[in-house]
PDB file of N, CA and C in Angstrom:
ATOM      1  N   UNK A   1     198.763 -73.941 189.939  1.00  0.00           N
ATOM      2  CA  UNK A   1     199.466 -72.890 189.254  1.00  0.00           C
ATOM      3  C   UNK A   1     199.774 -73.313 187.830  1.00  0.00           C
ATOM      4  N   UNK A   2     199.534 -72.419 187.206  1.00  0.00           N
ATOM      5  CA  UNK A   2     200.147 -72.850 185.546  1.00  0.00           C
ATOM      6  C   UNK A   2     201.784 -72.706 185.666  1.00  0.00           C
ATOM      7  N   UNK A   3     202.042 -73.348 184.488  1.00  0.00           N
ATOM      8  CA  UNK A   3     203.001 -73.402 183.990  1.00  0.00           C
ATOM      9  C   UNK A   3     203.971 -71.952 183.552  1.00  0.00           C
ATOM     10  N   UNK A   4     203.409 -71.283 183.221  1.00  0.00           N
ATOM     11  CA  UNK A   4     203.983 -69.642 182.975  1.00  0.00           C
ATOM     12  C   UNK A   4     204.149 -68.728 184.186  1.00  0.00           C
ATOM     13  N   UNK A   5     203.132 -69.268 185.129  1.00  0.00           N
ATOM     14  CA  UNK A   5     203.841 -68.472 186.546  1.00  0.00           C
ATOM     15  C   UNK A   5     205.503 -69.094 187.003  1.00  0.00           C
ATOM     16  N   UNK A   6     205.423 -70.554 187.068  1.00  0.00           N
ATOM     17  CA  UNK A   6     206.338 -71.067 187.576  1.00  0.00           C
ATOM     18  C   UNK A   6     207.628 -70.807 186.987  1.00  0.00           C
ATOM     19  N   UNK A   7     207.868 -70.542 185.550  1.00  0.00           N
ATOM     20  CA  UNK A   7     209.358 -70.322 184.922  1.00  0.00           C
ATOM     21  C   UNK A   7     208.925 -68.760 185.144  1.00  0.00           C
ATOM     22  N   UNK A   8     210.156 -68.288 185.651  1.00  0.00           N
ATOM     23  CA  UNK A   8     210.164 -67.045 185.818  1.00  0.00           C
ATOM     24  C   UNK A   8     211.319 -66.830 184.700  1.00  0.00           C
ATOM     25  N   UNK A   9     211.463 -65.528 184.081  1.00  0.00           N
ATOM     26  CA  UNK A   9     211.839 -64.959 182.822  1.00  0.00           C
ATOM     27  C   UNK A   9     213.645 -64.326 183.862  1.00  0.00           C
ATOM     28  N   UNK A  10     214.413 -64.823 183.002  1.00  0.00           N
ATOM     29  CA  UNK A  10     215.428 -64.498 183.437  1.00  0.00           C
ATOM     30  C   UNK A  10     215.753 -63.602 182.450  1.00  0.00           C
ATOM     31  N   UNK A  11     216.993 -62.655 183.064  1.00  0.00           N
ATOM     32  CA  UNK A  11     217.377 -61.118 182.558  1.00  0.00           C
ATOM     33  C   UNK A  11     218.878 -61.725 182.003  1.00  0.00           C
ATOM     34  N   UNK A  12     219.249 -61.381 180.479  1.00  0.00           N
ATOM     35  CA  UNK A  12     220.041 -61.486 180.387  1.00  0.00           C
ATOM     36  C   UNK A  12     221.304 -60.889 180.513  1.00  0.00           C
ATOM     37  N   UNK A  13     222.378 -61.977 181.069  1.00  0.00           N
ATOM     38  CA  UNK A  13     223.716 -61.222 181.614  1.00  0.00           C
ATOM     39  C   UNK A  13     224.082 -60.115 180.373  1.00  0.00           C
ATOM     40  N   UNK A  14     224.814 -59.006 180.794  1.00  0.00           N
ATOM     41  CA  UNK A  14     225.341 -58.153 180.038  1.00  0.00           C
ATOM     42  C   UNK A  14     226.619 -58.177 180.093  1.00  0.00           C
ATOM     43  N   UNK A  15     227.553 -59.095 179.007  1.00  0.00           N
ATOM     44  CA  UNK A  15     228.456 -59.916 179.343  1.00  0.00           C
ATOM     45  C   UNK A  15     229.480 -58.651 178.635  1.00  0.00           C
ATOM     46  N   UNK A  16     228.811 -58.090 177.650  1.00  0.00           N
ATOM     47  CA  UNK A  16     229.682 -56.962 177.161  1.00  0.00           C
ATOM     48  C   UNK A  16     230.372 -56.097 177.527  1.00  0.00           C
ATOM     49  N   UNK A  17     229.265 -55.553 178.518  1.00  0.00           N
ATOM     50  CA  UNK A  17     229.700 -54.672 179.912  1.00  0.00           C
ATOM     51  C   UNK A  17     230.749 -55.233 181.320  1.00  0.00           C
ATOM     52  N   UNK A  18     230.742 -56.389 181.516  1.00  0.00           N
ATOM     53  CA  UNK A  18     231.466 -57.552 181.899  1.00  0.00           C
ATOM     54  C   UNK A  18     232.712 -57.090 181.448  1.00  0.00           C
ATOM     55  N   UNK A  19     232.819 -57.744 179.867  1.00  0.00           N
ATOM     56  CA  UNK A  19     234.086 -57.499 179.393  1.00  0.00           C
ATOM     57  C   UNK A  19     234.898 -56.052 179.374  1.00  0.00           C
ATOM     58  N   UNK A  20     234.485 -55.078 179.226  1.00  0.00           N
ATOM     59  CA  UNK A  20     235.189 -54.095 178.660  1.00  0.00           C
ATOM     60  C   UNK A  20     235.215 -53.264 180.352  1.00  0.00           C
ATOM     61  N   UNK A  21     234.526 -53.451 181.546  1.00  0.00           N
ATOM     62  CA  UNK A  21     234.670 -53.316 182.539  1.00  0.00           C
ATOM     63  C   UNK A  21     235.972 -53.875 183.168  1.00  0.00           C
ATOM     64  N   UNK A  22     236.316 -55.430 182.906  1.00  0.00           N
ATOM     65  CA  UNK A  22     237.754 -55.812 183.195  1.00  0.00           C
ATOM     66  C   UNK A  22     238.684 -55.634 182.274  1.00  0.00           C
ATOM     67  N   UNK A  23     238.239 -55.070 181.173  1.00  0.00           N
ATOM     68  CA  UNK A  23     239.461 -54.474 180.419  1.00  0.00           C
ATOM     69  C   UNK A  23     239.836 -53.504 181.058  1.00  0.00           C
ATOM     70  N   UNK A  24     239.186 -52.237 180.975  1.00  0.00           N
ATOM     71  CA  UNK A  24     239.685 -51.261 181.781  1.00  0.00           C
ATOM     72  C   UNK A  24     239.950 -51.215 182.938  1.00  0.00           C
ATOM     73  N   UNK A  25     239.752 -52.367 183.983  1.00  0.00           N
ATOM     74  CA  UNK A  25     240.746 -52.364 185.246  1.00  0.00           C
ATOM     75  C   UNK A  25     241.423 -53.119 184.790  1.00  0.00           C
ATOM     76  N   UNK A  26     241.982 -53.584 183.995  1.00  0.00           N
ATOM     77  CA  UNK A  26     243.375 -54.265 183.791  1.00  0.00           C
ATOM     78  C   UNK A  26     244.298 -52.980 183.158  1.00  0.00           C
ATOM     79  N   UNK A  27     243.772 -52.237 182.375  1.00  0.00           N
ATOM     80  CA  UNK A  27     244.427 -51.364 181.642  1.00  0.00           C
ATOM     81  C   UNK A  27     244.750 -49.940 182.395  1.00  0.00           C
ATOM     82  N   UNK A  28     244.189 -49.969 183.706  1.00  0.00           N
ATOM     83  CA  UNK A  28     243.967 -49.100 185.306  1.00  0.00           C
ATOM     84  C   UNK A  28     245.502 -49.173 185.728  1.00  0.00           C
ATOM     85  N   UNK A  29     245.230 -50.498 186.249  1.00  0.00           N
ATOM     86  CA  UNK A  29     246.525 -51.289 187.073  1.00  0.00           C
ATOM     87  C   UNK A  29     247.762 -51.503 186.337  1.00  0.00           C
ATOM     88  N   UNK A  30     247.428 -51.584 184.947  1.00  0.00           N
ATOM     89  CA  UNK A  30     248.833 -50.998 184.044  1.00  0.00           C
ATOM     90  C   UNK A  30     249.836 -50.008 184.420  1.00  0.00           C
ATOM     91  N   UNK A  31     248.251 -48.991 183.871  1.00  0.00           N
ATOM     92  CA  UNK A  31     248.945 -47.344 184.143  1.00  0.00           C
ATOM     93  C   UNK A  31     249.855 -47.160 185.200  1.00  0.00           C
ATOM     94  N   UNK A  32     249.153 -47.652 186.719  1.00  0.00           N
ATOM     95  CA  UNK A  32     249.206 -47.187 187.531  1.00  0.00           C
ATOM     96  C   UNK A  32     250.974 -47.967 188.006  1.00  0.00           C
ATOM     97  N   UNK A  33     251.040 -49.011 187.682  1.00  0.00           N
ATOM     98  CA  UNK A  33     252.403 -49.818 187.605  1.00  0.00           C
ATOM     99  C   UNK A  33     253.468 -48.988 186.857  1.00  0.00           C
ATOM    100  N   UNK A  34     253.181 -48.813 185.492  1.00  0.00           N
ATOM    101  CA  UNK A  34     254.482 -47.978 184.678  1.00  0.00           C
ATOM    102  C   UNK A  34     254.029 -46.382 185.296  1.00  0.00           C
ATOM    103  N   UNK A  35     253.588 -46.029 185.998  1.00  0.00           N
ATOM    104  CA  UNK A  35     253.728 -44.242 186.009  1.00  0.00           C
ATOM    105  C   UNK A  35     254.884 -44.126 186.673  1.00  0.00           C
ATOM    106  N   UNK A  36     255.899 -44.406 187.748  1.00  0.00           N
ATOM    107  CA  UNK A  36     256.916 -43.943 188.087  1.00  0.00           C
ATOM    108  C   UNK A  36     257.981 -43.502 187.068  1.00  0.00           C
ATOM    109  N   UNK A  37     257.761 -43.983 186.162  1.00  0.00           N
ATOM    110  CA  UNK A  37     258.680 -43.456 185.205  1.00  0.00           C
ATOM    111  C   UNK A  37     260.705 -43.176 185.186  1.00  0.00           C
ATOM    112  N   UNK A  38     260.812 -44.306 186.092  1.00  0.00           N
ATOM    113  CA  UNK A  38     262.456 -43.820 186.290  1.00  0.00           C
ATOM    114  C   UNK A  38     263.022 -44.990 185.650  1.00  0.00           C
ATOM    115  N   UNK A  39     262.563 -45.932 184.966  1.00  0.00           N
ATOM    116  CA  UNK A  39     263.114 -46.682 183.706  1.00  0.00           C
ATOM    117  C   UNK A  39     263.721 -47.969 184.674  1.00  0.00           C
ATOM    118  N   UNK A  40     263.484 -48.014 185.782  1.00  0.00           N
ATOM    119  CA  UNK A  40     263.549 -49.445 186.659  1.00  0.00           C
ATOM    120  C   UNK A  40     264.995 -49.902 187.029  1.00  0.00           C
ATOM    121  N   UNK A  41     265.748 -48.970 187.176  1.00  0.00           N
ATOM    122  CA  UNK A  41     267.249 -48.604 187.525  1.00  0.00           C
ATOM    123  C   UNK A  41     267.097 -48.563 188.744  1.00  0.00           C
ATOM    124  N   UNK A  42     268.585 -48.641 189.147  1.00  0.00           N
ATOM    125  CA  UNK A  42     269.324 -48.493 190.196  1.00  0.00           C
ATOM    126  C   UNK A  42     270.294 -47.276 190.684  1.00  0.00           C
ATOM    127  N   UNK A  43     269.227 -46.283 191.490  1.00  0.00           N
ATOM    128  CA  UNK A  43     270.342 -45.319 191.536  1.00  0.00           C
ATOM    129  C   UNK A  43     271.133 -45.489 193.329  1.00  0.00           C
ATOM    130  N   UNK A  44     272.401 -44.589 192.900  1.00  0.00           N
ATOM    131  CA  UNK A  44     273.458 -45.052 193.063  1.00  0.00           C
ATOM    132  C   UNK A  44     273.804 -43.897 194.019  1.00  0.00           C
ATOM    133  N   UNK A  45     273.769 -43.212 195.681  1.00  0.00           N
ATOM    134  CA  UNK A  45     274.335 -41.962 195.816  1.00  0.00           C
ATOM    135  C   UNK A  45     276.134 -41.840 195.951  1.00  0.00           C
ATOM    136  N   UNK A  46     276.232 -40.812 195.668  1.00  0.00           N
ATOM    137  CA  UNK A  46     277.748 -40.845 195.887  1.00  0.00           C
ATOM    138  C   UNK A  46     277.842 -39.839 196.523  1.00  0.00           C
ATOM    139  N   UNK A  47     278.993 -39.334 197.117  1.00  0.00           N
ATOM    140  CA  UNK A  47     279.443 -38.248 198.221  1.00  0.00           C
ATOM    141  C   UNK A  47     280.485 -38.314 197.974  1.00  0.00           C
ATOM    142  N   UNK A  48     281.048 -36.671 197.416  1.00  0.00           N
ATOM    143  CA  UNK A  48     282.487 -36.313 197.251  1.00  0.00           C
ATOM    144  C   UNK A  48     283.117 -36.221 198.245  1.00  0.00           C
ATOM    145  N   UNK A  49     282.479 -35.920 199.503  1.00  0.00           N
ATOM    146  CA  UNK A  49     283.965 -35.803 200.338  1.00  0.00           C
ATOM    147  C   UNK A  49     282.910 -36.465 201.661  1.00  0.00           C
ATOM    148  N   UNK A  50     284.049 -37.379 201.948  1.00  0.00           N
ATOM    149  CA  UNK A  50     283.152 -38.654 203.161  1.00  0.00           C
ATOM    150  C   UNK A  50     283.756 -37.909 204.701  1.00  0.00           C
ATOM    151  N   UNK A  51     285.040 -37.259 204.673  1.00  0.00           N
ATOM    152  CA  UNK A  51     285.513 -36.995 205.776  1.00  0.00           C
ATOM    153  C   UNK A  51     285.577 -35.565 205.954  1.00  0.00           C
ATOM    154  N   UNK A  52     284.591 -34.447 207.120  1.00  0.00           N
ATOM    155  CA  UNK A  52     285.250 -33.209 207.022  1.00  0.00           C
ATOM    156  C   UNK A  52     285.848 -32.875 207.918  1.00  0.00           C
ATOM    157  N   UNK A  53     286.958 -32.473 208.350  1.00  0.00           N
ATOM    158  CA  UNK A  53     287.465 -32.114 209.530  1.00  0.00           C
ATOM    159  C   UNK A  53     288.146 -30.792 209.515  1.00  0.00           C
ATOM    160  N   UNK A  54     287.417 -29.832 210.840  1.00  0.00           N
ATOM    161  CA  UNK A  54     287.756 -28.474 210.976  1.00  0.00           C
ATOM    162  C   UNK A  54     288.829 -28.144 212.421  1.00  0.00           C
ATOM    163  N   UNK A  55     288.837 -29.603 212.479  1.00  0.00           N
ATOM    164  CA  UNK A  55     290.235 -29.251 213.890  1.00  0.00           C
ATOM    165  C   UNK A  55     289.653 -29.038 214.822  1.00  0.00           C
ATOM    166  N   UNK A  56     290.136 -28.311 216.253  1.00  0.00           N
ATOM    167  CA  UNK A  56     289.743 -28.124 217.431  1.00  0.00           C
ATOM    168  C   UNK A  56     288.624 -27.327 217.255  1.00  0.00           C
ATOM    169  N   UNK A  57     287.375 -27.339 217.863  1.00  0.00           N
ATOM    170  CA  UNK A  57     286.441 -25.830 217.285  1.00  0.00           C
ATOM    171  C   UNK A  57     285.790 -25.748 218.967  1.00  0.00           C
ATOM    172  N   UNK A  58     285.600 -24.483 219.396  1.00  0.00           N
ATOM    173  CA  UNK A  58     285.174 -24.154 220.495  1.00  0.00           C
ATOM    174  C   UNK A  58     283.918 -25.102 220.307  1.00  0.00           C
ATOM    175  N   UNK A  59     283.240 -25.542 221.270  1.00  0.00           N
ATOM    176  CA  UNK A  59     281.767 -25.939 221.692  1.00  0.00           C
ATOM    177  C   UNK A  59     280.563 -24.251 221.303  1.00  0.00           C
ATOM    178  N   UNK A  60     279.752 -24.862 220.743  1.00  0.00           N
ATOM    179  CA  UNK A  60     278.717 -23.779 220.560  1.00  0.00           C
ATOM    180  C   UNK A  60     279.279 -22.991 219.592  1.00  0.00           C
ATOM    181  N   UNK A  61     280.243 -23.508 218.546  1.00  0.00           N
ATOM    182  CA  UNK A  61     280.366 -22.687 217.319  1.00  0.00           C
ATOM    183  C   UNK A  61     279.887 -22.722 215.927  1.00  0.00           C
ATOM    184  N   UNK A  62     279.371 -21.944 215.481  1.00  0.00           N
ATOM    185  CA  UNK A  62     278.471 -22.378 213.967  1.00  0.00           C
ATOM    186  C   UNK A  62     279.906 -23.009 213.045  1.00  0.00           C
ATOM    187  N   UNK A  63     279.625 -23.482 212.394  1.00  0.00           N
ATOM    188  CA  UNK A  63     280.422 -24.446 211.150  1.00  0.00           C
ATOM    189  C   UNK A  63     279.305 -24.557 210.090  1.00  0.00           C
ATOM    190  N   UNK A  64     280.183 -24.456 208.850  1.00  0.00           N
ATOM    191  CA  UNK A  64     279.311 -24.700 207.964  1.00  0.00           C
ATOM    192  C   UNK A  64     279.911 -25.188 206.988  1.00  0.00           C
ATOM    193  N   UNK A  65     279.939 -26.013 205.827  1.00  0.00           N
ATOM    194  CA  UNK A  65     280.070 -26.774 205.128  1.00  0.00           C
ATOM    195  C   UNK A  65     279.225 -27.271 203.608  1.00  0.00           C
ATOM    196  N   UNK A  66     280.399 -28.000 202.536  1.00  0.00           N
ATOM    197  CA  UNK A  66     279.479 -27.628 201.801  1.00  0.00           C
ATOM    198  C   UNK A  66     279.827 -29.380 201.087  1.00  0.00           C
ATOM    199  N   UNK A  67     279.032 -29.969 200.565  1.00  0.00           N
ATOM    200  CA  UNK A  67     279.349 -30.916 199.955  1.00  0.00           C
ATOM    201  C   UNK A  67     278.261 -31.307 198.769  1.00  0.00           C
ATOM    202  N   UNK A  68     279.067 -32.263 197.950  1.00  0.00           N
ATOM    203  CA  UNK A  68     278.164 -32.691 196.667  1.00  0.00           C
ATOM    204  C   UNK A  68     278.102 -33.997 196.788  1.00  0.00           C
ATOM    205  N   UNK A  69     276.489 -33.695 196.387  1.00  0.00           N
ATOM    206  CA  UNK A  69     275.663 -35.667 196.413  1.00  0.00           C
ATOM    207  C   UNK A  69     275.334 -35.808 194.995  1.00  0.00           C
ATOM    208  N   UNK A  70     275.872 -36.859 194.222  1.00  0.00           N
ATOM    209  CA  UNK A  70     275.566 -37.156 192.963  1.00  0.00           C
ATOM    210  C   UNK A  70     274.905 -38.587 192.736  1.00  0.00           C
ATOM    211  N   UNK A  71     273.848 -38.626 192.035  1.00  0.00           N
ATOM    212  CA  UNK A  71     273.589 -39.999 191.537  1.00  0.00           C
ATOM    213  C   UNK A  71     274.329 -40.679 190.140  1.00  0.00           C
ATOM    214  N   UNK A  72     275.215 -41.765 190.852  1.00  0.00           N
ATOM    215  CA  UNK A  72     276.081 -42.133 189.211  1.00  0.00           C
ATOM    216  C   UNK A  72     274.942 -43.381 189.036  1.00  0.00           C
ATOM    217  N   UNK A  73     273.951 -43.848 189.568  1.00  0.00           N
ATOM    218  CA  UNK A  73     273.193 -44.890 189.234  1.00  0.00           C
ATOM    219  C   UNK A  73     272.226 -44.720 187.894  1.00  0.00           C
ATOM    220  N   UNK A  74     271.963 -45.208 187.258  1.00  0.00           N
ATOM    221  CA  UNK A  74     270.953 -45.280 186.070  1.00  0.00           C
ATOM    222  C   UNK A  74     269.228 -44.783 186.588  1.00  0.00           C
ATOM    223  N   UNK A  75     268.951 -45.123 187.726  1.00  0.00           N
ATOM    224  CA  UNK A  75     267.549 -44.929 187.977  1.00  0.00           C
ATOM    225  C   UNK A  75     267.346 -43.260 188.724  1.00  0.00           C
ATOM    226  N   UNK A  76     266.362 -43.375 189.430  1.00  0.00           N
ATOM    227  CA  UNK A  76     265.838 -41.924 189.598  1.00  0.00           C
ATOM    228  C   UNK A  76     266.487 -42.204 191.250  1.00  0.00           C
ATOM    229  N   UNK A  77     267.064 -41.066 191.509  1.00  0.00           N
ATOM    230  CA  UNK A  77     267.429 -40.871 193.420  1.00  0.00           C
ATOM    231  C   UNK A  77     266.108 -40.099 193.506  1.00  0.00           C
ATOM    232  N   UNK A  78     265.746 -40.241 194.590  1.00  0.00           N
ATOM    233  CA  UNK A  78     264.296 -39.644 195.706  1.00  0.00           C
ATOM    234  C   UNK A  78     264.625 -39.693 196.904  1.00  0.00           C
ATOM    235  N   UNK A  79     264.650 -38.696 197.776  1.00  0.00           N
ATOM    236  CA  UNK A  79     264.541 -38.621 199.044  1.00  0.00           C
ATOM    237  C   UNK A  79     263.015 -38.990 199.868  1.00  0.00           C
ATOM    238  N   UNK A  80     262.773 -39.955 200.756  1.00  0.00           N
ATOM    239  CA  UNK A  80     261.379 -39.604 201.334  1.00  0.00           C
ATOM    240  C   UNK A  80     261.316 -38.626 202.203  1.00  0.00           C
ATOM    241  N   UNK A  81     262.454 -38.690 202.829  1.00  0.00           N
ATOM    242  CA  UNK A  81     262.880 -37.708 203.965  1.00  0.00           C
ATOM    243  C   UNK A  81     263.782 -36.406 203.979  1.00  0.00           C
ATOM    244  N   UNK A  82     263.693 -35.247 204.804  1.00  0.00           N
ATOM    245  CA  UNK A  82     264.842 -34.873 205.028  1.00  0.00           C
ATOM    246  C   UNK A  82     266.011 -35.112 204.754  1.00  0.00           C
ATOM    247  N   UNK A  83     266.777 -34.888 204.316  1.00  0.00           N
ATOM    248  CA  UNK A  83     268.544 -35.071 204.517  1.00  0.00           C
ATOM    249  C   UNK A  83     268.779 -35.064 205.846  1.00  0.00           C
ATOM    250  N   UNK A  84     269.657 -35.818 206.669  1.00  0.00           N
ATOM    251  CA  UNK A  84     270.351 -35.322 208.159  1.00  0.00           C
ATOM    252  C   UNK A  84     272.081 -35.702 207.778  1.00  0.00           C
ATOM    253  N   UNK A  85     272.441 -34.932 208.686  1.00  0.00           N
ATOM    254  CA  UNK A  85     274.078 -35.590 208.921  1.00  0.00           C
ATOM    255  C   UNK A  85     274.056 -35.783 210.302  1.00  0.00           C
ATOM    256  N   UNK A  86     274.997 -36.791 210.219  1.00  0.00           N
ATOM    257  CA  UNK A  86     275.013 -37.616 211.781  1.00  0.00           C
ATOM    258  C   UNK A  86     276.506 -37.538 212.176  1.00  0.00           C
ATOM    259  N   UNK A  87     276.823 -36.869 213.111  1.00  0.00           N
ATOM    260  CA  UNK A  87     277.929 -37.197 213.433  1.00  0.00           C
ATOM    261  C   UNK A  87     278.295 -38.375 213.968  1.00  0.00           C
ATOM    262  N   UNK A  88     279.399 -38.618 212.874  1.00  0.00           N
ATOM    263  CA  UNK A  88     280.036 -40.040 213.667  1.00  0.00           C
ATOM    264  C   UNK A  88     281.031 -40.339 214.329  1.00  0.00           C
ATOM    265  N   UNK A  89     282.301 -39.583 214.411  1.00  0.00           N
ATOM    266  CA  UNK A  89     283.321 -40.042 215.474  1.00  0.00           C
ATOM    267  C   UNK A  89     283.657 -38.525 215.886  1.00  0.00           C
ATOM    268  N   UNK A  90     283.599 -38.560 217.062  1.00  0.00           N
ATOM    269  CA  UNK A  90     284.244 -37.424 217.584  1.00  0.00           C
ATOM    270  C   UNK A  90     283.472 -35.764 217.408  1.00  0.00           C
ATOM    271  N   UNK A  91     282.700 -35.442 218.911  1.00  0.00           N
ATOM    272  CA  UNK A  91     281.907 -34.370 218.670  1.00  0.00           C
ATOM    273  C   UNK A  91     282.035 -33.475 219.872  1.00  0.00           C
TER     274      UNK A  91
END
């Protein structure tokens, strides 16, 4: 065999494409880090009134009620869920 079969011709890397390929997944994973946008606070819920009490009430009677939930924390409040109230002493 000669000599020119044996070195085979290598393709050069496209190092450019390389680069600006991991730029933009670095600059991806940026975005995708700062999009929440709630400034990296701590929010805070509060509840104006912790105790409600309507006295003796027949069994099987509607009640209804009204209360305020405020965030005094700096960051964003989000629910994932539903709201529930749970009764806790006495039902």
């Amino acid at each position: 065999m000669s000599k020119t079969l044996r070195k085979q011709r290598r393709k050069p890397v496209p190092w450019l494409l390389i680069l600006m390929g991991g730029i933009l997944l670095i600059a991806a994973a940026a975005f995708i880090v700062n999009r929440s946008g709630d400034g990296g606070g701590t929010p805070i819920i509060t509840v104006e009134q912790s105790v409600i009490d309507y006295g003796d009430v027949r069994f099987d009677t509607p009640m209804t009620f009204a209360i305020r939930v405020t965030n005094t924390g700096d960051g964003a409040l989000r629910f994932e869920e539903q709201p529930y109230i749970e009764v806790v002493e006495g039902c």
